[in-house]
N, C-alpha and C. Protein backbone atom coordinates (compact mmCIF):
# COMPACT_ATOMS: atom_id res chain seq x y z
N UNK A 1 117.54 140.35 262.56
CA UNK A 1 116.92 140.33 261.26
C UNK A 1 115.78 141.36 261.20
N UNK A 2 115.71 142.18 259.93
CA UNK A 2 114.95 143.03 259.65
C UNK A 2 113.48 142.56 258.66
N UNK A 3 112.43 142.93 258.89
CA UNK A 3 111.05 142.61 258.18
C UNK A 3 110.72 143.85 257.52
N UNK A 4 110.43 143.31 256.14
CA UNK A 4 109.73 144.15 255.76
C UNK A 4 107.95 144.05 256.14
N UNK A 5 107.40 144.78 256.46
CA UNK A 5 106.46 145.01 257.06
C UNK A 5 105.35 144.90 255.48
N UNK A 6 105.36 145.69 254.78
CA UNK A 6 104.45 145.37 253.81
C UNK A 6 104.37 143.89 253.01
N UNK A 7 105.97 143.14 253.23
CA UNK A 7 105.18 141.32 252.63
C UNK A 7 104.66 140.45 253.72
N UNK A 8 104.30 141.45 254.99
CA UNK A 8 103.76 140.61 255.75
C UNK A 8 102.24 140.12 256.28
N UNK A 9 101.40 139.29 256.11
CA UNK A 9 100.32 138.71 255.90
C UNK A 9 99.55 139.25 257.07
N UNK A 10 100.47 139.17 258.03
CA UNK A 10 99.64 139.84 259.55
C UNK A 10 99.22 141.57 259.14
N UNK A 11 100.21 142.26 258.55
CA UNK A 11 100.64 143.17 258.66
C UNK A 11 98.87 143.80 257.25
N UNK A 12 98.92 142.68 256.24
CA UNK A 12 97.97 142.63 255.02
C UNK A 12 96.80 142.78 256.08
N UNK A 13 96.62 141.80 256.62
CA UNK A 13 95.49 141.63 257.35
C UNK A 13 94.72 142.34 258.70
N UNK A 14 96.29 143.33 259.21
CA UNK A 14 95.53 144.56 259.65
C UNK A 14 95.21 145.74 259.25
N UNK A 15 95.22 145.75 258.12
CA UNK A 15 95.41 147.02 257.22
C UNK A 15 94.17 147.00 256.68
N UNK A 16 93.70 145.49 256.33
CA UNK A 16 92.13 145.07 255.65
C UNK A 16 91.01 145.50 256.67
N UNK A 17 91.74 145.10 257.97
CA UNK A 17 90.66 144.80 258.97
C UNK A 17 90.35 146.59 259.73
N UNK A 18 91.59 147.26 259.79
CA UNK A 18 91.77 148.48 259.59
C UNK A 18 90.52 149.47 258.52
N UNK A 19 90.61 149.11 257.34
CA UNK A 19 89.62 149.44 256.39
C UNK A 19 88.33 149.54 256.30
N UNK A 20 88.30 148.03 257.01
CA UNK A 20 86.74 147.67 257.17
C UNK A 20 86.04 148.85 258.37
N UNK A 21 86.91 148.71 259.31
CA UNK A 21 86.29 149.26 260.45
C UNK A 21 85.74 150.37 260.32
N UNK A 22 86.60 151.16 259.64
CA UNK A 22 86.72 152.55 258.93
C UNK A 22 85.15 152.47 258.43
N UNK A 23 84.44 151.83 257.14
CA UNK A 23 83.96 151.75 256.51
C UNK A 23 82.94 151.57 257.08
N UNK A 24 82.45 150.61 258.58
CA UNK A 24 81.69 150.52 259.57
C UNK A 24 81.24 151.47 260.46
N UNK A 25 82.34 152.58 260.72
CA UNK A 25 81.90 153.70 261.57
C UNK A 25 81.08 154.55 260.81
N UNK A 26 81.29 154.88 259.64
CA UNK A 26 80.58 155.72 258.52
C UNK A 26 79.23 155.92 259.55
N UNK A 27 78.53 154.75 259.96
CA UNK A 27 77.24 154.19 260.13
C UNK A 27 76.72 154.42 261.49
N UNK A 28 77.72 154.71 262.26
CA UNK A 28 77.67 154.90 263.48
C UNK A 28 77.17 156.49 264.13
N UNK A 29 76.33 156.89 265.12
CA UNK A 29 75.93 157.78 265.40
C UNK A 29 77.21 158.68 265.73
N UNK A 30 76.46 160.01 265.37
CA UNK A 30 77.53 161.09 265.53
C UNK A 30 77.84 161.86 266.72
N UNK A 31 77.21 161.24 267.89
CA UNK A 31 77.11 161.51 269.12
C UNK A 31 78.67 160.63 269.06
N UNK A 32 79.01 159.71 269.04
CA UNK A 32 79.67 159.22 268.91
C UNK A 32 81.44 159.08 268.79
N UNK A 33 81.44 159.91 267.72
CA UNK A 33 82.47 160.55 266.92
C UNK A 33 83.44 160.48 267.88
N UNK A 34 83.68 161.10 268.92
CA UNK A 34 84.89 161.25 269.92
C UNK A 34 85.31 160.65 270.87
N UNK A 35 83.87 159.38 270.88
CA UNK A 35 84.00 158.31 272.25
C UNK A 35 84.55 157.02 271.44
N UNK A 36 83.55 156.36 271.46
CA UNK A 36 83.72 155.09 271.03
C UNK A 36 84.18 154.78 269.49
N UNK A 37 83.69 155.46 268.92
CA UNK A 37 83.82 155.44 267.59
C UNK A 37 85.69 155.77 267.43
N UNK A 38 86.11 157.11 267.94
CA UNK A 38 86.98 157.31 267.88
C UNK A 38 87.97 156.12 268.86
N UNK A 39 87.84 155.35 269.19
CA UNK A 39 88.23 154.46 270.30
C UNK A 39 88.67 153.44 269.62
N UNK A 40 87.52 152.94 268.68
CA UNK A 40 87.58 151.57 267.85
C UNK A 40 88.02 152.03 266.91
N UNK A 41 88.30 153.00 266.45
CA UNK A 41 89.67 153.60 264.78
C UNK A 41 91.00 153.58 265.16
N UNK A 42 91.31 154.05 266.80
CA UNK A 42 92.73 153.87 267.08
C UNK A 42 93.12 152.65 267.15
N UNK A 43 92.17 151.37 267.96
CA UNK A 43 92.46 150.33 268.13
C UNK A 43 93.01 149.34 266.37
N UNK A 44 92.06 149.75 265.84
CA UNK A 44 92.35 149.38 264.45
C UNK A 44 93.82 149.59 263.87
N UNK A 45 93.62 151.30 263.69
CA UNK A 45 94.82 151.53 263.03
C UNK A 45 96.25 150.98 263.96
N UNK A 46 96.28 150.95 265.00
CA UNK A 46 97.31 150.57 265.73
C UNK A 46 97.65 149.15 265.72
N UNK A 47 97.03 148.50 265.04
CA UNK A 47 97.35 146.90 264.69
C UNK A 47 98.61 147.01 263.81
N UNK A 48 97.84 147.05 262.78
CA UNK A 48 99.05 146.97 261.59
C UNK A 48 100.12 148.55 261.69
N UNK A 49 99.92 149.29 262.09
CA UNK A 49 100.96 150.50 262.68
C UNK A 49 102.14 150.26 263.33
N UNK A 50 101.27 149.14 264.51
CA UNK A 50 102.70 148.54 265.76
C UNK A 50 103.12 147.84 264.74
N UNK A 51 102.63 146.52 263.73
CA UNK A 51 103.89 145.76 263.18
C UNK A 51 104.61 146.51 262.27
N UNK A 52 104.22 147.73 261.39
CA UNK A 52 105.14 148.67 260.73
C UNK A 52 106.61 149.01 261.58
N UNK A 53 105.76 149.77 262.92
CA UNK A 53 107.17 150.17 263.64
C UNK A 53 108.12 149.16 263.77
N UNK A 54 107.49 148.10 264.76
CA UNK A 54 108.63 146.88 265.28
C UNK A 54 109.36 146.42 264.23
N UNK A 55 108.86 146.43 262.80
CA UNK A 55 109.63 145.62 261.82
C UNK A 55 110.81 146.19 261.82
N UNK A 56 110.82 147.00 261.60
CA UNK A 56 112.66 147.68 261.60
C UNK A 56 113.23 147.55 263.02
N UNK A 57 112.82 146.96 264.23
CA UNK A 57 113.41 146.64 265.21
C UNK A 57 114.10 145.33 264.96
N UNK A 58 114.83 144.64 265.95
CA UNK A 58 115.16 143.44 266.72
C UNK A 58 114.60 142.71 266.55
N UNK A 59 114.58 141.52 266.81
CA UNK A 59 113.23 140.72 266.93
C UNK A 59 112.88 140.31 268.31
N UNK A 60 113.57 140.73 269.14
CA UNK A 60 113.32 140.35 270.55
C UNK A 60 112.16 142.09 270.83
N UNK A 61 112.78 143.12 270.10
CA UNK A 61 112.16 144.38 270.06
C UNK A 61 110.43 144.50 269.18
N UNK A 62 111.02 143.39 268.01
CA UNK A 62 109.28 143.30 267.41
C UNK A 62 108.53 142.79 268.18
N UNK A 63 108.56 141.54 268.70
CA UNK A 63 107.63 140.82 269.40
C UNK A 63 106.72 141.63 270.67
N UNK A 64 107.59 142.87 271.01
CA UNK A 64 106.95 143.75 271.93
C UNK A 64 106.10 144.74 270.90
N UNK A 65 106.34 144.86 269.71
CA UNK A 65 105.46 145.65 269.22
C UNK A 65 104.50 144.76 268.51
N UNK A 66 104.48 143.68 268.80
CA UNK A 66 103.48 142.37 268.16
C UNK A 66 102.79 142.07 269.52
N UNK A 67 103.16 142.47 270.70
CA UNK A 67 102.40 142.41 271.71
C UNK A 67 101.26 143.66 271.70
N UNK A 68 101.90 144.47 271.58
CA UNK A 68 100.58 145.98 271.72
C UNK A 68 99.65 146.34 270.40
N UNK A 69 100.35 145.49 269.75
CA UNK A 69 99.46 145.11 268.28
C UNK A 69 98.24 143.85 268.76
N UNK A 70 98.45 142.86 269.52
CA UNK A 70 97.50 141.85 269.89
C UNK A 70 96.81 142.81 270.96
N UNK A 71 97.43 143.01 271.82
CA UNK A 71 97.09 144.28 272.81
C UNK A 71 95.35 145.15 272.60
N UNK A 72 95.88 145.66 271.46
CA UNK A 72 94.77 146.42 270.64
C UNK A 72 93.64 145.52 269.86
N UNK A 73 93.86 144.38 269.30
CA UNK A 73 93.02 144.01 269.08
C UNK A 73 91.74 142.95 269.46
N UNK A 74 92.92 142.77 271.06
CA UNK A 74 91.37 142.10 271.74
C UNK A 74 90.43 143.42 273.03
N UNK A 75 91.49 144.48 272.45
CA UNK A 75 90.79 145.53 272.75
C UNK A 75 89.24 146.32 272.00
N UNK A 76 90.19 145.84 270.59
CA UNK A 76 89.28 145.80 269.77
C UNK A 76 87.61 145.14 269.35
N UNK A 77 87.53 144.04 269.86
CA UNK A 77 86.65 142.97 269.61
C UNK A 77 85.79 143.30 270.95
N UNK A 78 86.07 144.09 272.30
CA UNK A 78 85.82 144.20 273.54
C UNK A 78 85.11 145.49 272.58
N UNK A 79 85.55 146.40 272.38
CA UNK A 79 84.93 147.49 271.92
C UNK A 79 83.75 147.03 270.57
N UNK A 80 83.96 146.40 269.89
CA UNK A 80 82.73 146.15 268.97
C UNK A 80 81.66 145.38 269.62
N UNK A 81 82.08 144.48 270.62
CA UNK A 81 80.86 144.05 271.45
C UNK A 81 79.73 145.26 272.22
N UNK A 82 80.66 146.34 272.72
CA UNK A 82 79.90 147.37 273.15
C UNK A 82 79.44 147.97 272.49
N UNK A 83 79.61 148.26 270.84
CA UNK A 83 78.76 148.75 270.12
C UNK A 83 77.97 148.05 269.12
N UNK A 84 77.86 146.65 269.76
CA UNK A 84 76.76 145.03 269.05
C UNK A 84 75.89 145.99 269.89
N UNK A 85 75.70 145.45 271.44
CA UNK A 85 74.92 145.84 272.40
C UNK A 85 74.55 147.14 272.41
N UNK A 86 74.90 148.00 272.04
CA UNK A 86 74.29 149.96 271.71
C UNK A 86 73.50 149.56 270.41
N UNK A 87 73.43 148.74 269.26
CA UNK A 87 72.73 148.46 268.40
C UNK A 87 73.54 149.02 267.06
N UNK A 88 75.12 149.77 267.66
CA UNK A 88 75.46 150.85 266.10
C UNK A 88 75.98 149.55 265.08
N UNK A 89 75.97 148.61 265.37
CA UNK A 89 76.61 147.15 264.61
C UNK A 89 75.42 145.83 264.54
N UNK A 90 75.16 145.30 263.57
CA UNK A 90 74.44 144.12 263.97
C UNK A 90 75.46 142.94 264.33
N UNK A 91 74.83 142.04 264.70
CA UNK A 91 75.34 140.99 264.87
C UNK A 91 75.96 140.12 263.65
N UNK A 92 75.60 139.99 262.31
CA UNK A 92 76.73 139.13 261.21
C UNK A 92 77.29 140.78 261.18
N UNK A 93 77.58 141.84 261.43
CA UNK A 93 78.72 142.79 261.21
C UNK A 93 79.37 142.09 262.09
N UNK A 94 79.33 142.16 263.71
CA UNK A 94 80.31 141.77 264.55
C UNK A 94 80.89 140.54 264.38
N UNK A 95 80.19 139.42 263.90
CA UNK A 95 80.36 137.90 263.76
C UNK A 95 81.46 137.80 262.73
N UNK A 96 81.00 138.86 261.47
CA UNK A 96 82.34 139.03 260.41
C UNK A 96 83.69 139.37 260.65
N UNK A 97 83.38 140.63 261.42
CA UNK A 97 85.04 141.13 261.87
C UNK A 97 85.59 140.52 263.46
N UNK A 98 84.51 139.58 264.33
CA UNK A 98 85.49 139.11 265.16
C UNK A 98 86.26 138.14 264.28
N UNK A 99 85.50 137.19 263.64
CA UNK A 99 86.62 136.23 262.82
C UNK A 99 87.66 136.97 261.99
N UNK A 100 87.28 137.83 261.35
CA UNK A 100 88.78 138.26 260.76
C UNK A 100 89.71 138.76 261.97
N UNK A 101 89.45 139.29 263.62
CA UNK A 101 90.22 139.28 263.95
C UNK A 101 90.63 138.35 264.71
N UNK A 102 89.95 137.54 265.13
CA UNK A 102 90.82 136.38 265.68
C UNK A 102 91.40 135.88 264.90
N UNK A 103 91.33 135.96 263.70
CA UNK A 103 92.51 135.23 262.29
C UNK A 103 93.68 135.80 262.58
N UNK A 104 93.80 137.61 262.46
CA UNK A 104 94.92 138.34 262.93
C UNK A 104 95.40 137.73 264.12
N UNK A 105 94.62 137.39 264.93
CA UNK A 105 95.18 137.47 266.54
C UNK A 105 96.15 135.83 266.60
N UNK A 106 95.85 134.78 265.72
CA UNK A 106 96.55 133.42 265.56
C UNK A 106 97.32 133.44 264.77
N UNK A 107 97.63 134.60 263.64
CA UNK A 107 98.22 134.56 262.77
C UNK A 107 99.54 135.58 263.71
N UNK A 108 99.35 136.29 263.94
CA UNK A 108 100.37 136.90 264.39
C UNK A 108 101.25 136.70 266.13
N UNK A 109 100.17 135.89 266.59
CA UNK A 109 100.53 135.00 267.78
C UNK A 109 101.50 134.42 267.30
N UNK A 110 101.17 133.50 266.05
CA UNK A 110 102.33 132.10 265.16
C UNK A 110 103.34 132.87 264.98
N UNK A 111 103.37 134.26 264.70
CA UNK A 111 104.92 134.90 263.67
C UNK A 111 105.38 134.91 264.71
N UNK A 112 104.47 135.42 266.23
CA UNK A 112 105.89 135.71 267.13
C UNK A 112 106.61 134.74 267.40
N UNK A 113 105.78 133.73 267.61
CA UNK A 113 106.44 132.43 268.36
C UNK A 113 107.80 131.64 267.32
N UNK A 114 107.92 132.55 266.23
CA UNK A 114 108.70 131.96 265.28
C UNK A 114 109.78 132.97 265.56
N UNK A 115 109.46 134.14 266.31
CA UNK A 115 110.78 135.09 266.19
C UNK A 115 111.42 134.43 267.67
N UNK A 116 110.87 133.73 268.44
CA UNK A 116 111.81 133.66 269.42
C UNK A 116 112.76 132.26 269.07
């Protein structure tokens, strides 16, 4: 079975969370730009990216691209902690977007466990 990737809620919700981040680096020092900053935009965009690709896979084939999609985003939350602690984020910034991503991270845990 094939997914369409855009009616999918995980897929909504990395695209949001994607956005935000975006919108967060603005703020971030420009020393920056190529380390960390650039670090925490791939992790982002590669959320909702991997469930784009996998959707037109398998579903034994999505769930691996629903893995490097979770993959990335507790990569993600590891990387905004390091930039709580550098000071480029306050703390209700980080407090906001870990919960939206641990939402992603249970929400799309549940889809896999439904593809097997």
């Amino acid at each position: 079975m094939r997914h369409n990737y855009k009616n999918l809620k995980i897929w909504k919700i990395g695209i949001a969370i994607a956005n935000e981040i975006s919108d967060v680096l603005i703020e971030f020092p420009k020393h920056e730009r190529y380390d960390l900053s650039s670090q925490i935009s791939r992790c982002s965009v590669s959320m909702p990216s991997n469930i784009a690709e996998g959707s037109s896979r398998t579903d034994k084939s999505f769930s691996h691209f629903l893995d490097i999609s979770l993959g990335s985003s507790f990569e993600l939350i590891t990387q905004l902690l390091i930039a709580k602690h550098r000071k480029y984020i306050n703390e209700i910034q980080f407090n906001q977007l870990e919960i939206k991503i641990e939402e992603f991270q249970k929400m799309t845990m549940g889809f896999q466990n439904g593809l097997k």
